[in-house]
PDB file of N, CA and C in Angstrom:
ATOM      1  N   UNK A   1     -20.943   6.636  44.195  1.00  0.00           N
ATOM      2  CA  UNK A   1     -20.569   6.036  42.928  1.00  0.00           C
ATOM      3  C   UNK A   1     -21.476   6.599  41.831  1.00  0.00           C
ATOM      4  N   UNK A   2     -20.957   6.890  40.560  1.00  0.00           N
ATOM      5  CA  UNK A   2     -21.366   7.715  39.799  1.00  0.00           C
ATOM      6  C   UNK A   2     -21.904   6.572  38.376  1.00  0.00           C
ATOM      7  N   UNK A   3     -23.087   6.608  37.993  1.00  0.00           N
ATOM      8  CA  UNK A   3     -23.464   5.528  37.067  1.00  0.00           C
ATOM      9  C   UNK A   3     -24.138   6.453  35.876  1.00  0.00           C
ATOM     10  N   UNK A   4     -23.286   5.751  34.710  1.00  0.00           N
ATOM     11  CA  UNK A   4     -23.825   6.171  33.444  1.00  0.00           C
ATOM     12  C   UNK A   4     -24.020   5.357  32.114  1.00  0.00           C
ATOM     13  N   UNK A   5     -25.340   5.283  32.083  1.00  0.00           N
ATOM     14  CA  UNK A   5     -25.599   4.444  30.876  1.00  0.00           C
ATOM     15  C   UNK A   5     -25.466   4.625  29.825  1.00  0.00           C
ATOM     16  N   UNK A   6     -24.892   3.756  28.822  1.00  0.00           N
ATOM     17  CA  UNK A   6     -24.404   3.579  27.417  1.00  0.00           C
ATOM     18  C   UNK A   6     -25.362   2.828  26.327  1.00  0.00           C
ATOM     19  N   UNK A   7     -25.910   4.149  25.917  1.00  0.00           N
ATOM     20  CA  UNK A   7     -27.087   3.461  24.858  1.00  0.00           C
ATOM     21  C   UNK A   7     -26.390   2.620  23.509  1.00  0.00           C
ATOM     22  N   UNK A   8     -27.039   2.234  22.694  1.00  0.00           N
ATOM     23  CA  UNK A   8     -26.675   1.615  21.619  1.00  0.00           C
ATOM     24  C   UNK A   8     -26.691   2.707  20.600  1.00  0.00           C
ATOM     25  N   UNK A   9     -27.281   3.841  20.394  1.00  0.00           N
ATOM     26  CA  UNK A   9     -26.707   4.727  19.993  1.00  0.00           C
ATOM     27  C   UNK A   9     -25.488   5.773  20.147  1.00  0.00           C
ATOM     28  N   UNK A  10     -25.207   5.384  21.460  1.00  0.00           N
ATOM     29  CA  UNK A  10     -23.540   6.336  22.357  1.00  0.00           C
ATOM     30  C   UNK A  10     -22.866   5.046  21.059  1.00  0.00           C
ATOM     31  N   UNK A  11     -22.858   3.617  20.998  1.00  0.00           N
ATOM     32  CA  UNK A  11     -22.276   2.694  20.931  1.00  0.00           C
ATOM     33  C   UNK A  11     -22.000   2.546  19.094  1.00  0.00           C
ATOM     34  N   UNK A  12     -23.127   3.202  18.447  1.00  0.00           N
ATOM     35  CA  UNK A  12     -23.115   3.412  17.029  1.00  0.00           C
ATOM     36  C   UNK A  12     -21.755   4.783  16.638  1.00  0.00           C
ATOM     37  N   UNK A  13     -21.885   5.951  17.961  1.00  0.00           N
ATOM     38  CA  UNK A  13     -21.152   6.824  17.103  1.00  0.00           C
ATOM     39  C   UNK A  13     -20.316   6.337  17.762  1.00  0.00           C
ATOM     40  N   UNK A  14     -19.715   5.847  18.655  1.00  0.00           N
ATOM     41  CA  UNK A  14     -18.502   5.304  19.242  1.00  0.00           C
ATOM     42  C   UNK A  14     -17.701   4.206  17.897  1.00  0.00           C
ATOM     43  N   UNK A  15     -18.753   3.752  17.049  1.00  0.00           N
ATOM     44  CA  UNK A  15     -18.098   3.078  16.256  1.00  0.00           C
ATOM     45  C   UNK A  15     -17.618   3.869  15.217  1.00  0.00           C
ATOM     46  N   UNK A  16     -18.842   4.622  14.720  1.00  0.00           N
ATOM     47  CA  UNK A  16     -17.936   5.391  13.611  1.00  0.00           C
ATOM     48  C   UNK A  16     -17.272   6.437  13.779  1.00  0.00           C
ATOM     49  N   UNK A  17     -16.882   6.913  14.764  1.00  0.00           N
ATOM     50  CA  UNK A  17     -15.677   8.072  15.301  1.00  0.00           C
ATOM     51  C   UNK A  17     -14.553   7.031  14.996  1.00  0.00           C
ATOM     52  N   UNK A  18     -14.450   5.820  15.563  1.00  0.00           N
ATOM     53  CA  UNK A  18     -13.580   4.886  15.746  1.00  0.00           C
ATOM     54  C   UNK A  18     -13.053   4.530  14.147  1.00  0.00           C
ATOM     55  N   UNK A  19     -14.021   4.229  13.952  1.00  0.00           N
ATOM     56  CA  UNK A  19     -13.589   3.570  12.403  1.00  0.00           C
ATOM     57  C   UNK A  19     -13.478   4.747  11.227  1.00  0.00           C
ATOM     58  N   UNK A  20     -13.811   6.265  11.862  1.00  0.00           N
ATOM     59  CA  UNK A  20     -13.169   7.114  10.982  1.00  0.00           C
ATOM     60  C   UNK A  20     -11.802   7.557  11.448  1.00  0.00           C
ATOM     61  N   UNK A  21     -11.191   7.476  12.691  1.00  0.00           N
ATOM     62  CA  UNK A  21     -10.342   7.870  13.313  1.00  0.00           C
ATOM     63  C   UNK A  21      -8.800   6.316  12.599  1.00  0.00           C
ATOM     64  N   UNK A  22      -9.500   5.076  12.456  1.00  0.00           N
ATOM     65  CA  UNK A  22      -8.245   4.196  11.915  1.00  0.00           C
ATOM     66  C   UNK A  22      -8.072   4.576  10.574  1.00  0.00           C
ATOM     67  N   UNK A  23      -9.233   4.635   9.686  1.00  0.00           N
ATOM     68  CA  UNK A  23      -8.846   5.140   7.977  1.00  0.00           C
ATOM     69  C   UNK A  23      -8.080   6.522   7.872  1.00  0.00           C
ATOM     70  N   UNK A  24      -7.964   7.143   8.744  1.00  0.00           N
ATOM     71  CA  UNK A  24      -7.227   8.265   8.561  1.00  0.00           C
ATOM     72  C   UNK A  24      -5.720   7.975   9.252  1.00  0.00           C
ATOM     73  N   UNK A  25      -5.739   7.181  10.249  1.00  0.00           N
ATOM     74  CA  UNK A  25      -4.369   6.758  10.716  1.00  0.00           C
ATOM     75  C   UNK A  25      -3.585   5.692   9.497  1.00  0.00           C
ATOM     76  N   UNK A  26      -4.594   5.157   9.182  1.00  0.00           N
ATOM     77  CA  UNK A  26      -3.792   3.679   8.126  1.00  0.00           C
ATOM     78  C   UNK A  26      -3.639   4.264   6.343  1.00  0.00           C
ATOM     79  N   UNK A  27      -5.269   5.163   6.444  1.00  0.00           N
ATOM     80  CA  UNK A  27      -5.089   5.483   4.591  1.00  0.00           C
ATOM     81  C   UNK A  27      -3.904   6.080   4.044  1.00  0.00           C
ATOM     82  N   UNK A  28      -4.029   6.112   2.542  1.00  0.00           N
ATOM     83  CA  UNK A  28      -3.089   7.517   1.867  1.00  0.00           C
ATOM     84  C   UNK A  28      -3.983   8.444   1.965  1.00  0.00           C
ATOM     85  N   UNK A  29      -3.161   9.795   2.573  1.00  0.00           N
ATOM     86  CA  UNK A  29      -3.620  10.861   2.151  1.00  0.00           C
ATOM     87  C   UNK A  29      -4.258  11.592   0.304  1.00  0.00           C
ATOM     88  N   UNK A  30      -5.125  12.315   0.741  1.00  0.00           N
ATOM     89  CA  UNK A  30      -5.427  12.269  -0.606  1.00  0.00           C
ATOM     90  C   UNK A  30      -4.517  13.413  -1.412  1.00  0.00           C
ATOM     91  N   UNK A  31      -4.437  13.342  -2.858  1.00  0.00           N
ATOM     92  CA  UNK A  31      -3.077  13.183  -3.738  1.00  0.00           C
ATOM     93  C   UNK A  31      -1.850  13.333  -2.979  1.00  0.00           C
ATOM     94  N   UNK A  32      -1.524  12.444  -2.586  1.00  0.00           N
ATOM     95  CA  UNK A  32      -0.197  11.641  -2.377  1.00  0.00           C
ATOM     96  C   UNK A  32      -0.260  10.249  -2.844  1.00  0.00           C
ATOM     97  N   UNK A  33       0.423   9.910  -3.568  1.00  0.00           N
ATOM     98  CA  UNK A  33       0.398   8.459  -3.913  1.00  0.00           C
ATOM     99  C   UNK A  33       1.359   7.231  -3.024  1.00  0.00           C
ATOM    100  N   UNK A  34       1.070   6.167  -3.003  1.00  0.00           N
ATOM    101  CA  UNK A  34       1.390   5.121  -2.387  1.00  0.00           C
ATOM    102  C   UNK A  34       2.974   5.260  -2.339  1.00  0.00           C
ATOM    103  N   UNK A  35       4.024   4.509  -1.344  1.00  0.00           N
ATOM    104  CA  UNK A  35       5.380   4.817  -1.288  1.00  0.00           C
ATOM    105  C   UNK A  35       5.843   3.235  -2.003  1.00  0.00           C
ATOM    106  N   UNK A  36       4.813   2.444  -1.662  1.00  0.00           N
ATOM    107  CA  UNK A  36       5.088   1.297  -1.812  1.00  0.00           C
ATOM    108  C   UNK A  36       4.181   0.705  -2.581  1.00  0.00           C
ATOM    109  N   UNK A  37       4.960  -0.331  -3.565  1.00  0.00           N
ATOM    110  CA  UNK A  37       3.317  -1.134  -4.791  1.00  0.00           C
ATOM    111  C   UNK A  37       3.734  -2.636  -4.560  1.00  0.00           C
ATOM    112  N   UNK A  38       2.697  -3.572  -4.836  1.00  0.00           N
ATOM    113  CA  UNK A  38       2.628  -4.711  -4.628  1.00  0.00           C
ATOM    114  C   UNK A  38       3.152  -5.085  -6.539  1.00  0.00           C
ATOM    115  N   UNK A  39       2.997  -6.701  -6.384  1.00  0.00           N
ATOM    116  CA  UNK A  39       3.358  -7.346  -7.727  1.00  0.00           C
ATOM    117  C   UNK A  39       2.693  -6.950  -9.070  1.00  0.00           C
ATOM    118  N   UNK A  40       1.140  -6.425  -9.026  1.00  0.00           N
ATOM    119  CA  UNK A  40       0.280  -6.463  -9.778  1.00  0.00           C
ATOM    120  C   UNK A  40       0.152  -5.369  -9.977  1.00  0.00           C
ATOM    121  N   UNK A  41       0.331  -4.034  -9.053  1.00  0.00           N
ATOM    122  CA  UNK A  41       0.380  -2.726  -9.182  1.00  0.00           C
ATOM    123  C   UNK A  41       1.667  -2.294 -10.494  1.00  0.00           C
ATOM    124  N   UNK A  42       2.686  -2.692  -9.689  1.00  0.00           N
ATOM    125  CA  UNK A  42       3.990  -2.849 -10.685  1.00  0.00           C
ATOM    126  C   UNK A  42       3.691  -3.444 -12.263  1.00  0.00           C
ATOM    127  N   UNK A  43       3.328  -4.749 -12.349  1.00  0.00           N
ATOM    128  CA  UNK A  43       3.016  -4.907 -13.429  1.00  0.00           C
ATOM    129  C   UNK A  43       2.421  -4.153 -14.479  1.00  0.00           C
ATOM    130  N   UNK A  44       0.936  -3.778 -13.771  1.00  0.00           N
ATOM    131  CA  UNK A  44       0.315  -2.865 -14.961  1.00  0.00           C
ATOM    132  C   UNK A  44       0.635  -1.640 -14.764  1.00  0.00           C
ATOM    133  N   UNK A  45       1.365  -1.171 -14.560  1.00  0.00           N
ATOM    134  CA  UNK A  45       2.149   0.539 -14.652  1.00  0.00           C
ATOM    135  C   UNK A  45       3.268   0.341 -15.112  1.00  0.00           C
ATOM    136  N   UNK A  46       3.815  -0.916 -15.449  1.00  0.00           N
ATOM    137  CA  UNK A  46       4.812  -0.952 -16.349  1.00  0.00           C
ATOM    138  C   UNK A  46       4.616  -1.935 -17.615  1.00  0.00           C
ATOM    139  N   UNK A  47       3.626  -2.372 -17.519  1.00  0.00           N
ATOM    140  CA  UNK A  47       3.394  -3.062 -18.896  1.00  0.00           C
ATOM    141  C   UNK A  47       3.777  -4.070 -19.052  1.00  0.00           C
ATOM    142  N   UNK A  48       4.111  -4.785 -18.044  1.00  0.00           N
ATOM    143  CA  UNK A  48       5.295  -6.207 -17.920  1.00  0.00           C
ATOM    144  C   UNK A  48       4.185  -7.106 -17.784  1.00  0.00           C
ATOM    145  N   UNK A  49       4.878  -8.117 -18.064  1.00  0.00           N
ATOM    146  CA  UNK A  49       4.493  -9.711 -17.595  1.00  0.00           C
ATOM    147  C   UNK A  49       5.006  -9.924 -16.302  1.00  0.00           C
ATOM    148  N   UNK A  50       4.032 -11.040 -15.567  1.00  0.00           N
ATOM    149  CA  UNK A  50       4.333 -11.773 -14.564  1.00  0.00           C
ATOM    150  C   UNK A  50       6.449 -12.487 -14.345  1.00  0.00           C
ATOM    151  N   UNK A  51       6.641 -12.580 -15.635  1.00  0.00           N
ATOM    152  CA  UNK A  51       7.830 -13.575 -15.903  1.00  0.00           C
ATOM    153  C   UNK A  51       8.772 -12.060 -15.872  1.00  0.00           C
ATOM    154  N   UNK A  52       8.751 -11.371 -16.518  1.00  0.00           N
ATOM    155  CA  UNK A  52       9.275 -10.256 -17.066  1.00  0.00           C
ATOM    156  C   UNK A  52      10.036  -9.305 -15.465  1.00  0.00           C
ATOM    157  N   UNK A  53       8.812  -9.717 -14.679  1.00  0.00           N
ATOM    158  CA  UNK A  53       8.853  -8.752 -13.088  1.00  0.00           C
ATOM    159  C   UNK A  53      10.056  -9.776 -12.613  1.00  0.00           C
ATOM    160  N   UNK A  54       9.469 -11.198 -12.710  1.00  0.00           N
ATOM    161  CA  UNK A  54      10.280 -11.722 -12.004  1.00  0.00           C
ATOM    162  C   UNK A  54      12.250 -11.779 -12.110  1.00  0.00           C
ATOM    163  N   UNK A  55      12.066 -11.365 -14.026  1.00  0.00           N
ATOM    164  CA  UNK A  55      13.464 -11.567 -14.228  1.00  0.00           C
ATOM    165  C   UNK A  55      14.213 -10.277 -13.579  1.00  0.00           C
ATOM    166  N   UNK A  56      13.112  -9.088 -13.749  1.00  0.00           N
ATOM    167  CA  UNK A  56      14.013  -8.189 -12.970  1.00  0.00           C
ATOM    168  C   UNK A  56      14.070  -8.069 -11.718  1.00  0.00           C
ATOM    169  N   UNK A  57      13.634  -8.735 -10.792  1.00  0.00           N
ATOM    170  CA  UNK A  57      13.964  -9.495  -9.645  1.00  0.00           C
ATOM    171  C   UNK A  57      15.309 -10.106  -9.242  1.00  0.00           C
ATOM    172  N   UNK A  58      15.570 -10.816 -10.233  1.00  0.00           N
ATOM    173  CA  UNK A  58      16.623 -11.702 -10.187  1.00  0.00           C
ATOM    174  C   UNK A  58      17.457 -11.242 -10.654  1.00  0.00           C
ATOM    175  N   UNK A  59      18.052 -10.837 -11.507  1.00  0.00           N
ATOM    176  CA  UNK A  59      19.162  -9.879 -12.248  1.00  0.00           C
ATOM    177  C   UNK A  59      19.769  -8.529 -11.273  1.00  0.00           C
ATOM    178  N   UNK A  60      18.811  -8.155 -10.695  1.00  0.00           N
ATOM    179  CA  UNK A  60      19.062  -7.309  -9.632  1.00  0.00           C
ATOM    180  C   UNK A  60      18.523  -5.478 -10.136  1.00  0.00           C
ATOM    181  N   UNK A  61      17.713  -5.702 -10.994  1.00  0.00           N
ATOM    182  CA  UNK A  61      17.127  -3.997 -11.684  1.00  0.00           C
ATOM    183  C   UNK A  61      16.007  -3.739 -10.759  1.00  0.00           C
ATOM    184  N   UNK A  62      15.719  -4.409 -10.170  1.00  0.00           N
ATOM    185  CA  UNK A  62      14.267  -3.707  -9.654  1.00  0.00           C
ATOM    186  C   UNK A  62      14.538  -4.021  -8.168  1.00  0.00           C
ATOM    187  N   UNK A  63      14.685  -3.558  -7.102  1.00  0.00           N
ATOM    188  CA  UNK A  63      15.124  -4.218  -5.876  1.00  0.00           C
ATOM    189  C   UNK A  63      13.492  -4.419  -5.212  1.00  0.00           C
ATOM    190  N   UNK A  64      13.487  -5.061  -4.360  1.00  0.00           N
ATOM    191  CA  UNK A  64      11.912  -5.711  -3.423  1.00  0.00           C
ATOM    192  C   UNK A  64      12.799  -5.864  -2.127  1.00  0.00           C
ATOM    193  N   UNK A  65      11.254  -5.663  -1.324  1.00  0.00           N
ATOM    194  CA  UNK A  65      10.904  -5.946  -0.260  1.00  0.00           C
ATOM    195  C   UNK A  65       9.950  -7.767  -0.174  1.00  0.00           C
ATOM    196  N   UNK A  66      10.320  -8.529   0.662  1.00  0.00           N
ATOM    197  CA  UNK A  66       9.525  -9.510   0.923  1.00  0.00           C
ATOM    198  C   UNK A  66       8.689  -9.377   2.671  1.00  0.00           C
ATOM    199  N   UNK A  67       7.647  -9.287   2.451  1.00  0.00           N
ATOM    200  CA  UNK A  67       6.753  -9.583   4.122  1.00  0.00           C
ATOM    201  C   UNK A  67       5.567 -10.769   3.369  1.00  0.00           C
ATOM    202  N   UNK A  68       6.218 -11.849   3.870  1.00  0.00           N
ATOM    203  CA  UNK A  68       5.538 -13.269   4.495  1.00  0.00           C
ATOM    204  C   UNK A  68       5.462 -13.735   2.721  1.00  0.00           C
ATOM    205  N   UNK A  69       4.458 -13.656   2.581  1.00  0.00           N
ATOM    206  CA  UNK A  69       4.528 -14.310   0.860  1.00  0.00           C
ATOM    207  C   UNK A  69       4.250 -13.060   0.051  1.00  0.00           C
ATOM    208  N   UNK A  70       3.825 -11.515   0.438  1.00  0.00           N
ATOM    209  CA  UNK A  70       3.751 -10.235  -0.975  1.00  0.00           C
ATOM    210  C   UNK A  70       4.971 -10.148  -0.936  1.00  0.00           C
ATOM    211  N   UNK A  71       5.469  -9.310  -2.094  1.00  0.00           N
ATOM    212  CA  UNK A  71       6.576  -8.977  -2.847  1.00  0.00           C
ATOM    213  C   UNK A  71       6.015  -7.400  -2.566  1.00  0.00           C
ATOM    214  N   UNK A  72       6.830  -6.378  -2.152  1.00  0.00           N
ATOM    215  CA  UNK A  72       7.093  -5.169  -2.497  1.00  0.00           C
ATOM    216  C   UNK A  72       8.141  -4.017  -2.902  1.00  0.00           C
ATOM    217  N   UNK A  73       7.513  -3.206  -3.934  1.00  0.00           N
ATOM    218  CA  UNK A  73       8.630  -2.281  -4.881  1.00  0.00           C
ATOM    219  C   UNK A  73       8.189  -0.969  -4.235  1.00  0.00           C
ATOM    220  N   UNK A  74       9.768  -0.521  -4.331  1.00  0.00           N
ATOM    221  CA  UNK A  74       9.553   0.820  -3.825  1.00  0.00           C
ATOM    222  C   UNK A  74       9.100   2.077  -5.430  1.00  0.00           C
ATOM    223  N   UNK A  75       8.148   2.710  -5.207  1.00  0.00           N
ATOM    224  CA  UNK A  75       7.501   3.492  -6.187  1.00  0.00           C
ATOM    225  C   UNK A  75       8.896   4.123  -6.681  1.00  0.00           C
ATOM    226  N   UNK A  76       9.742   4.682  -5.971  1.00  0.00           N
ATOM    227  CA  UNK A  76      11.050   5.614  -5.893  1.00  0.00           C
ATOM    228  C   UNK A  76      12.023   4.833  -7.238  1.00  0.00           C
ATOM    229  N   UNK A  77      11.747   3.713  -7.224  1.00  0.00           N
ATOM    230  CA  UNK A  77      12.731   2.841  -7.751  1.00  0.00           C
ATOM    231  C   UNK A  77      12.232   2.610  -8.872  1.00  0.00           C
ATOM    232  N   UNK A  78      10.683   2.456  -9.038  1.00  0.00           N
ATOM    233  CA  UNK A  78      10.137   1.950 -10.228  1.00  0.00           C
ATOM    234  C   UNK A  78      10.376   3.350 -10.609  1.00  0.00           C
ATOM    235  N   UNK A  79      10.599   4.467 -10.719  1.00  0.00           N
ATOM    236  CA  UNK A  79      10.463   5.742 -11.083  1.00  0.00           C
ATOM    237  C   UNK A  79      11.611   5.956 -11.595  1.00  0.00           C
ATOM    238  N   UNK A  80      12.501   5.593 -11.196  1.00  0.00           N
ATOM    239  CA  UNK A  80      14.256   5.485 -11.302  1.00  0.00           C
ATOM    240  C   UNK A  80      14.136   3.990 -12.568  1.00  0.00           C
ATOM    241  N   UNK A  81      13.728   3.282 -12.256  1.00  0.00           N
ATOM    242  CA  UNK A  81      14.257   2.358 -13.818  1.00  0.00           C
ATOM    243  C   UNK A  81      13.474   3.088 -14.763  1.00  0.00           C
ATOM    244  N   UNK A  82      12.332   3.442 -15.308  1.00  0.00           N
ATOM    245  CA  UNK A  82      11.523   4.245 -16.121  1.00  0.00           C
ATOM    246  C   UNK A  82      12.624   5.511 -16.664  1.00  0.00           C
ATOM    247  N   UNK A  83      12.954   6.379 -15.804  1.00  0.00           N
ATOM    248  CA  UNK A  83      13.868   7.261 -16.282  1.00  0.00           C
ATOM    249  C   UNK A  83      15.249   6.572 -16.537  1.00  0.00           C
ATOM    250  N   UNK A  84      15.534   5.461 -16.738  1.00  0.00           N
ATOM    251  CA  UNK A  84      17.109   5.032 -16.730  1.00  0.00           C
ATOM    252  C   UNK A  84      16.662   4.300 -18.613  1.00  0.00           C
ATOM    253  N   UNK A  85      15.598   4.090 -18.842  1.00  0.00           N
ATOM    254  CA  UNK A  85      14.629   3.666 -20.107  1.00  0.00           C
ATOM    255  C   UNK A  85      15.210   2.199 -20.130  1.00  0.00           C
ATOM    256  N   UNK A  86      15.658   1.207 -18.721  1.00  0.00           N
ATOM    257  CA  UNK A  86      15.770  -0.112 -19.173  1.00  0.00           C
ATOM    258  C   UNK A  86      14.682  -0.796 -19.539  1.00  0.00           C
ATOM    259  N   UNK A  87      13.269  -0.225 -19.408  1.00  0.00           N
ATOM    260  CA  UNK A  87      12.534  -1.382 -19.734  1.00  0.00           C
ATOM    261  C   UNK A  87      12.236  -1.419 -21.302  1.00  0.00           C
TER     262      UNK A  87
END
């Protein structure tokens, strides 16, 4: 039987191999921008109000995604009303 000990330094780079290996699986690449924006992202890149997002919500100009209680816009779309000049 073959025995090999695991220092607390094997155990330090084991962490940060690890935890550089998820930010590169989960991040954005760098210049590429996000596919997807949350409520507040949207807002201030379009200059809107809280009320303003919501009406185009409802009317049907801005389409969303819902997961659990965030709201998400597809960048594609906010890019598409901007060039259509409804806001």
């Amino acid at each position: 039987m073959n025995v090999e000990l695991i220092t607390s330094e094997d155990l330090k780079q084991f962490k940060n191999e690890m935890l550089s290996e998820i930010k590169r699986l989960i991040g954005t690449p760098q210049g590429q921008s996000k596919q997807w924006l949350k409520s507040v992202e949207v807002r201030k890149l379009l200059n809107i109000s809280p009320g303003t997002l919501q009406n185009l919500r409802l009317n049907g100009t801005l389409r969303f995604t819902k997961i659990g209680g965030m709201l998400y816009y597809k960048l594609a779309d906010i890019n598409k009303l901007l060039e259509g000049g409804a806001l």
